[in-house]
N, C-alpha and C. Protein backbone atom coordinates (compact mmCIF):
# COMPACT_ATOMS: atom_id res chain seq x y z
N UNK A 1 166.49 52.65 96.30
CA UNK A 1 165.30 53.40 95.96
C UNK A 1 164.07 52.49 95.93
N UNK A 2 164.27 51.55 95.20
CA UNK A 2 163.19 50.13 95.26
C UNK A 2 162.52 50.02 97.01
N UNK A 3 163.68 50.14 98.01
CA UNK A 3 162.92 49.95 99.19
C UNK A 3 162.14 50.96 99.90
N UNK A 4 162.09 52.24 99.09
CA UNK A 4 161.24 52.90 99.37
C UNK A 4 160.04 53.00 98.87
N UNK A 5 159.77 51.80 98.02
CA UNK A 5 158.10 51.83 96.83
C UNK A 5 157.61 50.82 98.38
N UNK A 6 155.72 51.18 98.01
CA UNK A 6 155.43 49.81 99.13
C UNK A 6 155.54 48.62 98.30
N UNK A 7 155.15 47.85 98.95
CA UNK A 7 155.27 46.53 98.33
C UNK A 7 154.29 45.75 98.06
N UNK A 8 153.46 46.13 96.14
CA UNK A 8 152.30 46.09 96.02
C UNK A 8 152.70 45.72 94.63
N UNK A 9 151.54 45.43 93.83
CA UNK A 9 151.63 44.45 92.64
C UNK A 9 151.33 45.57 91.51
N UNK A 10 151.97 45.43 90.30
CA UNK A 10 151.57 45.94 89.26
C UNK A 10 150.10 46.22 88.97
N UNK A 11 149.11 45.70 89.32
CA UNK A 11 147.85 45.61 89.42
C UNK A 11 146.90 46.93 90.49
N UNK A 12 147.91 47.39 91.04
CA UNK A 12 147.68 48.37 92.07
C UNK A 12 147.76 50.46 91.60
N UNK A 13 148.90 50.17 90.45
CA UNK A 13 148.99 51.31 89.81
C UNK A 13 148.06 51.26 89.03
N UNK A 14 147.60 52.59 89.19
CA UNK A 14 146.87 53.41 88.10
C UNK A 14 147.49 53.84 86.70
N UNK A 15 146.47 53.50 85.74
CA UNK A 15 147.35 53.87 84.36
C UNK A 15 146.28 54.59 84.17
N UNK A 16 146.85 55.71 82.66
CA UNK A 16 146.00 56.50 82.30
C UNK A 16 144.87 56.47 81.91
N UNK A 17 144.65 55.41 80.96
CA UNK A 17 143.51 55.03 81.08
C UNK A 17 142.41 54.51 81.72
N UNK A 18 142.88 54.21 82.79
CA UNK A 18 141.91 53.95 83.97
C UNK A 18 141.42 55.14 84.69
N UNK A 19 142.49 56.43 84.88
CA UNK A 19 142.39 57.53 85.22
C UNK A 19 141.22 58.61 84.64
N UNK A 20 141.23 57.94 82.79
CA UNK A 20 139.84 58.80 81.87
C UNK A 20 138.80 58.27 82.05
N UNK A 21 138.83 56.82 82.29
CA UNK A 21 137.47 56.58 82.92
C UNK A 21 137.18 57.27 83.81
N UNK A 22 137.56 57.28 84.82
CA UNK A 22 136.85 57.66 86.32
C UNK A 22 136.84 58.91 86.13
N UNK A 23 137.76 60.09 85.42
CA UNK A 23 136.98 61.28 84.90
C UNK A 23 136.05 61.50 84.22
N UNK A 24 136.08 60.45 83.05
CA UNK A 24 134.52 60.05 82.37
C UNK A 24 133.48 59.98 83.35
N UNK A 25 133.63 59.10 84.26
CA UNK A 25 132.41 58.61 85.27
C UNK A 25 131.62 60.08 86.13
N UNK A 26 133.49 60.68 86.46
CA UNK A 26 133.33 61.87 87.67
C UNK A 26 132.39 62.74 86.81
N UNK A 27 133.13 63.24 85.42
CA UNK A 27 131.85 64.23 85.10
C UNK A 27 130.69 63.99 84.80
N UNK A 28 130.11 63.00 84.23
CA UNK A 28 129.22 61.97 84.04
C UNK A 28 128.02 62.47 85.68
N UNK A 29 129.04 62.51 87.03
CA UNK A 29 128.40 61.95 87.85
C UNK A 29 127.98 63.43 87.95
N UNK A 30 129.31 64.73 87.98
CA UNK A 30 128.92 65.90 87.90
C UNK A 30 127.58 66.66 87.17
N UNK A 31 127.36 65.88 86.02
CA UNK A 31 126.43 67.03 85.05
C UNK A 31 125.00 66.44 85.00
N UNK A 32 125.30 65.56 86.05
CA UNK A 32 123.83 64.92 86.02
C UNK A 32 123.24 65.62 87.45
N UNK A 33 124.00 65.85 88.68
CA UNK A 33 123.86 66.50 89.36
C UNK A 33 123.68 67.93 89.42
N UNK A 34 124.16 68.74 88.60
CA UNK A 34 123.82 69.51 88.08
C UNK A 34 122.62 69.77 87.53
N UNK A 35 122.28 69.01 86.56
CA UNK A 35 121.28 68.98 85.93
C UNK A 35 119.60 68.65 86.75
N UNK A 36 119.87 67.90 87.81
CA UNK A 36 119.09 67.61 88.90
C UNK A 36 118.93 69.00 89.86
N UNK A 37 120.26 69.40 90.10
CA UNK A 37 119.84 70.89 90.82
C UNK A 37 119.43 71.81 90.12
N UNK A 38 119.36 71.85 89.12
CA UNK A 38 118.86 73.14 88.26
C UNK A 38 117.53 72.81 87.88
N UNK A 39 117.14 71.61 88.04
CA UNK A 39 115.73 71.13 87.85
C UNK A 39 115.34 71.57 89.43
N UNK A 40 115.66 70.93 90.55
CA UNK A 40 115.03 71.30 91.78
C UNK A 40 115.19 73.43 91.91
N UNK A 41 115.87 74.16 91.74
CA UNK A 41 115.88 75.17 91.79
C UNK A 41 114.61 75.70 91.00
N UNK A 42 114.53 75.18 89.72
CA UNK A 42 113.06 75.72 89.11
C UNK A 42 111.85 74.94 89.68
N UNK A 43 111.48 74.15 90.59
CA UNK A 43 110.85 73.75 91.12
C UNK A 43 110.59 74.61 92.25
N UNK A 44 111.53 75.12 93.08
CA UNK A 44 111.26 76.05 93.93
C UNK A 44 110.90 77.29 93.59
N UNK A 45 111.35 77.85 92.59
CA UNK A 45 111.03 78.37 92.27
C UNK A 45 109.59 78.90 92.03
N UNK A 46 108.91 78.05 91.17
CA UNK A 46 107.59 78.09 90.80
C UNK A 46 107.09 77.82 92.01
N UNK A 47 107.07 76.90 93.21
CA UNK A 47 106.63 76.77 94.86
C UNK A 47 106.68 78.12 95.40
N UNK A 48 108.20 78.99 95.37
CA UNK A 48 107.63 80.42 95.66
C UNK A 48 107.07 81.21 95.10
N UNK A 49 106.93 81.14 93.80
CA UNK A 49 105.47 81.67 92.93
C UNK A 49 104.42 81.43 92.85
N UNK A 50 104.42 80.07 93.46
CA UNK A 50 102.57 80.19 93.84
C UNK A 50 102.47 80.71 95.18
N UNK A 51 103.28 80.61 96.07
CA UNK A 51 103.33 81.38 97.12
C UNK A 51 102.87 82.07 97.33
N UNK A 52 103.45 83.04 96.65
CA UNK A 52 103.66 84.84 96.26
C UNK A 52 102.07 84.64 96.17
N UNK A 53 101.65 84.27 94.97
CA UNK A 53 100.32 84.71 94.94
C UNK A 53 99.17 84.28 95.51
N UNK A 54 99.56 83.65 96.74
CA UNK A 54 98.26 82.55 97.02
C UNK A 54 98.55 84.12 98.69
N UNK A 55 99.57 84.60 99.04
CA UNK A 55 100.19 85.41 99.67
C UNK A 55 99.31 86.66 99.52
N UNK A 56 99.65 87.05 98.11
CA UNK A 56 98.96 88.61 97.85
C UNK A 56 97.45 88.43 98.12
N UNK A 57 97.03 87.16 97.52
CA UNK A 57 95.41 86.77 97.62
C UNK A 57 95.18 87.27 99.33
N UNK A 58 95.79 86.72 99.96
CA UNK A 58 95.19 86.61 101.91
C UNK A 58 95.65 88.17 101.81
N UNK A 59 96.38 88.85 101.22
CA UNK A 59 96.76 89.99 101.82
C UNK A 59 95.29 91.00 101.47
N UNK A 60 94.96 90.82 100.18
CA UNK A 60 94.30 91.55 99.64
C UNK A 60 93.03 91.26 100.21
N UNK A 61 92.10 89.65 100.78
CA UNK A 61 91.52 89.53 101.60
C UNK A 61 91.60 90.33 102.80
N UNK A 62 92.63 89.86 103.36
CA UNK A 62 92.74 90.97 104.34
C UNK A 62 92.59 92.42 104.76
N UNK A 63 93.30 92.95 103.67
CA UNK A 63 92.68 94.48 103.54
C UNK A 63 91.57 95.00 103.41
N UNK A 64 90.79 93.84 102.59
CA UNK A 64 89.55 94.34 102.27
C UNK A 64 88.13 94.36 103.86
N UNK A 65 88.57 93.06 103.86
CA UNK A 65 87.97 92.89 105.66
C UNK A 65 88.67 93.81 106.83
N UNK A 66 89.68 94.81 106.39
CA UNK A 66 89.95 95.29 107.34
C UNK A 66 89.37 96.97 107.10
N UNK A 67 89.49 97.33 105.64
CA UNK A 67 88.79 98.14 105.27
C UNK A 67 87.18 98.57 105.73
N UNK A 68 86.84 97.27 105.40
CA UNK A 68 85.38 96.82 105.59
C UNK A 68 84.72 97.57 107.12
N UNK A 69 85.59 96.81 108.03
CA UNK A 69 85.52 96.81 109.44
C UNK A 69 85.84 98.05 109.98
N UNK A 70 86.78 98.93 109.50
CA UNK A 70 87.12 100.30 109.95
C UNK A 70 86.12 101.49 109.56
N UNK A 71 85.60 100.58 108.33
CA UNK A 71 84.36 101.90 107.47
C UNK A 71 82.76 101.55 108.98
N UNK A 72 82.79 100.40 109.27
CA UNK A 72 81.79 99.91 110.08
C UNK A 72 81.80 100.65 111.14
N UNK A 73 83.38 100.58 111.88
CA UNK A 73 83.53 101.05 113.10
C UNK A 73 83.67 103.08 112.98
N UNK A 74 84.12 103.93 112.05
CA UNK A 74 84.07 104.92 111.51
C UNK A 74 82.13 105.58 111.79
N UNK A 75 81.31 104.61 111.19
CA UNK A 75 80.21 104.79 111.02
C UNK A 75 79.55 104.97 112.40
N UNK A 76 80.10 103.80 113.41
CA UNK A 76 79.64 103.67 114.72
C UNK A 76 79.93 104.85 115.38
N UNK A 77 81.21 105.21 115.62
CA UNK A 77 81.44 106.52 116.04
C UNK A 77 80.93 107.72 115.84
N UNK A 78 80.70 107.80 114.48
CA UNK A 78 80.04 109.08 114.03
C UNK A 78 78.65 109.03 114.40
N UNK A 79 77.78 107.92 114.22
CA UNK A 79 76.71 108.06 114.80
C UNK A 79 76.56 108.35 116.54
N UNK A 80 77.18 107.19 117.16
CA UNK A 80 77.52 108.00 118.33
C UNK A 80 77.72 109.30 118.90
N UNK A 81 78.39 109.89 118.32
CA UNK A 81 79.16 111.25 118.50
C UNK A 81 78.08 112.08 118.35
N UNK A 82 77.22 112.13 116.80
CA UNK A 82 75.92 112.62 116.61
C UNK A 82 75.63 112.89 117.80
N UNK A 83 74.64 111.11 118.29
CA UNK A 83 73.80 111.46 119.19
C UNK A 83 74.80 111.69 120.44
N UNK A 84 75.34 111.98 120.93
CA UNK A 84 76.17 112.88 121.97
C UNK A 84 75.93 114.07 121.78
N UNK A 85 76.30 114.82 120.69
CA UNK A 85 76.06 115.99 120.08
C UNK A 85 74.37 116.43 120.30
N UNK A 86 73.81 116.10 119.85
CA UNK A 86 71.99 116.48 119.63
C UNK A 86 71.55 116.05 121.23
N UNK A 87 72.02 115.36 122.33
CA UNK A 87 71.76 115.19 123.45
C UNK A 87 72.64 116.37 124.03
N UNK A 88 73.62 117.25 123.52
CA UNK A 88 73.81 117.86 124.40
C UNK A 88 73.18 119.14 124.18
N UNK A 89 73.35 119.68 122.35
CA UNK A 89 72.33 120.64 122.37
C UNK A 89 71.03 120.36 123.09
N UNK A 90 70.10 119.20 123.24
CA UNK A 90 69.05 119.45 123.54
C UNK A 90 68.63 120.22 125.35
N UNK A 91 70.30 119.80 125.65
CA UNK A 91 69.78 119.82 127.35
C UNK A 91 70.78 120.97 127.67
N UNK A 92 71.75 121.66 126.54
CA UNK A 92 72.02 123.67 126.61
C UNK A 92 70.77 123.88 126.75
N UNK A 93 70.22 123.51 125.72
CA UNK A 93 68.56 123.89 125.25
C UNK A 93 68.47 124.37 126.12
N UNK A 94 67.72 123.49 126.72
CA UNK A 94 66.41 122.91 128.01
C UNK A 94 67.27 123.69 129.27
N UNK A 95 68.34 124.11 129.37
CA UNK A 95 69.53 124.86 130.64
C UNK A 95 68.77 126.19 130.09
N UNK A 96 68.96 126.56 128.61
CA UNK A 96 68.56 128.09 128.67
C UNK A 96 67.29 128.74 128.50
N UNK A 97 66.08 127.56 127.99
CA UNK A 97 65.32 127.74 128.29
C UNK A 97 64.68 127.90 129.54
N UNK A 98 65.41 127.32 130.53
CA UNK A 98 64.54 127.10 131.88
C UNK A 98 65.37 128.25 132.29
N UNK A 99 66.44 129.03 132.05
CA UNK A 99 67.46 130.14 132.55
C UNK A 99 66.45 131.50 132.16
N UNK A 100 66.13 131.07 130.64
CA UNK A 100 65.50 132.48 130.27
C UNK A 100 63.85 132.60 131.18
N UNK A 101 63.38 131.39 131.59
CA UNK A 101 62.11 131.47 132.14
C UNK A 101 62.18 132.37 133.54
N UNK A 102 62.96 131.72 134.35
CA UNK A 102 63.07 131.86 135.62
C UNK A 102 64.05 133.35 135.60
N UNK A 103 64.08 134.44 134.94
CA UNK A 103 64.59 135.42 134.71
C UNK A 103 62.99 136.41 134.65
C-alpha cells in the first residue's frame, strides 16, 4: 500500500490547521470582494441616476423645441392657407363680377 503514496515528505501534507487558515484567508478574500462589488454596484447605480435625469432634461428640451417649432410651422400654414383662401375668393369675385357685367 506504501507504494502507492507518492514519494513526498511529511512537509507536503496538509494538516488542519493549515486548511483554517486558507479558509480564513479564502473568506477574508471573499467578503472583501463582495464588499467592493456592492460598493461598485451603488456607484452605478447613482451613474444611471444621473443619467436618467440629465436624459429627461434633453428630452424635455427637446419637446419643448419641438413643440415650439410645430406651433411656428402650424402658424405658417394657416396663414398661408388664409391667403390662398382670400386670393381665391377675390378672383370667384372678380369671375362673377365680370360674368354678371357682360350679361
Amino acid at each position: 500500500m506504501m507504494s502507492l503514496v507518492p514519494p513526498v515528505g511529511w512537509a507536503d501534507v496538509a494538516r488542519r490547521a493549515d486548511l483554517d487558515v486558507v479558509r480564513a484567508a479564502t473568506k477574508q478574500d471573499i467578503d472583501a470582494y463582495r464588499a467592493a462589488t456592492k460598493q461598485d454596484i451603488q456607484a452605478v447605480r447613482v451613474d444611471l441616476e444621473h443619467l436618467e435625469h440629465q436624459m429627461n432634461s434633453r428630452m424635455e428640451t427637446l419637446e419643448s423645441r419641438l413643440t415650439t417649432r410645430i406651433a411656428e410651422a402650424q402658424k405658417q400654414i394657416l396663414l398661408a392657407m388664409m391667403g390662398t383662401m382670400l386670393a381665391t375668393v377675390i378672383a370667384v369675385s372678380g369671375i362673377a363680377f365680370a360674368a354678371a357685367g357682360l350679361t
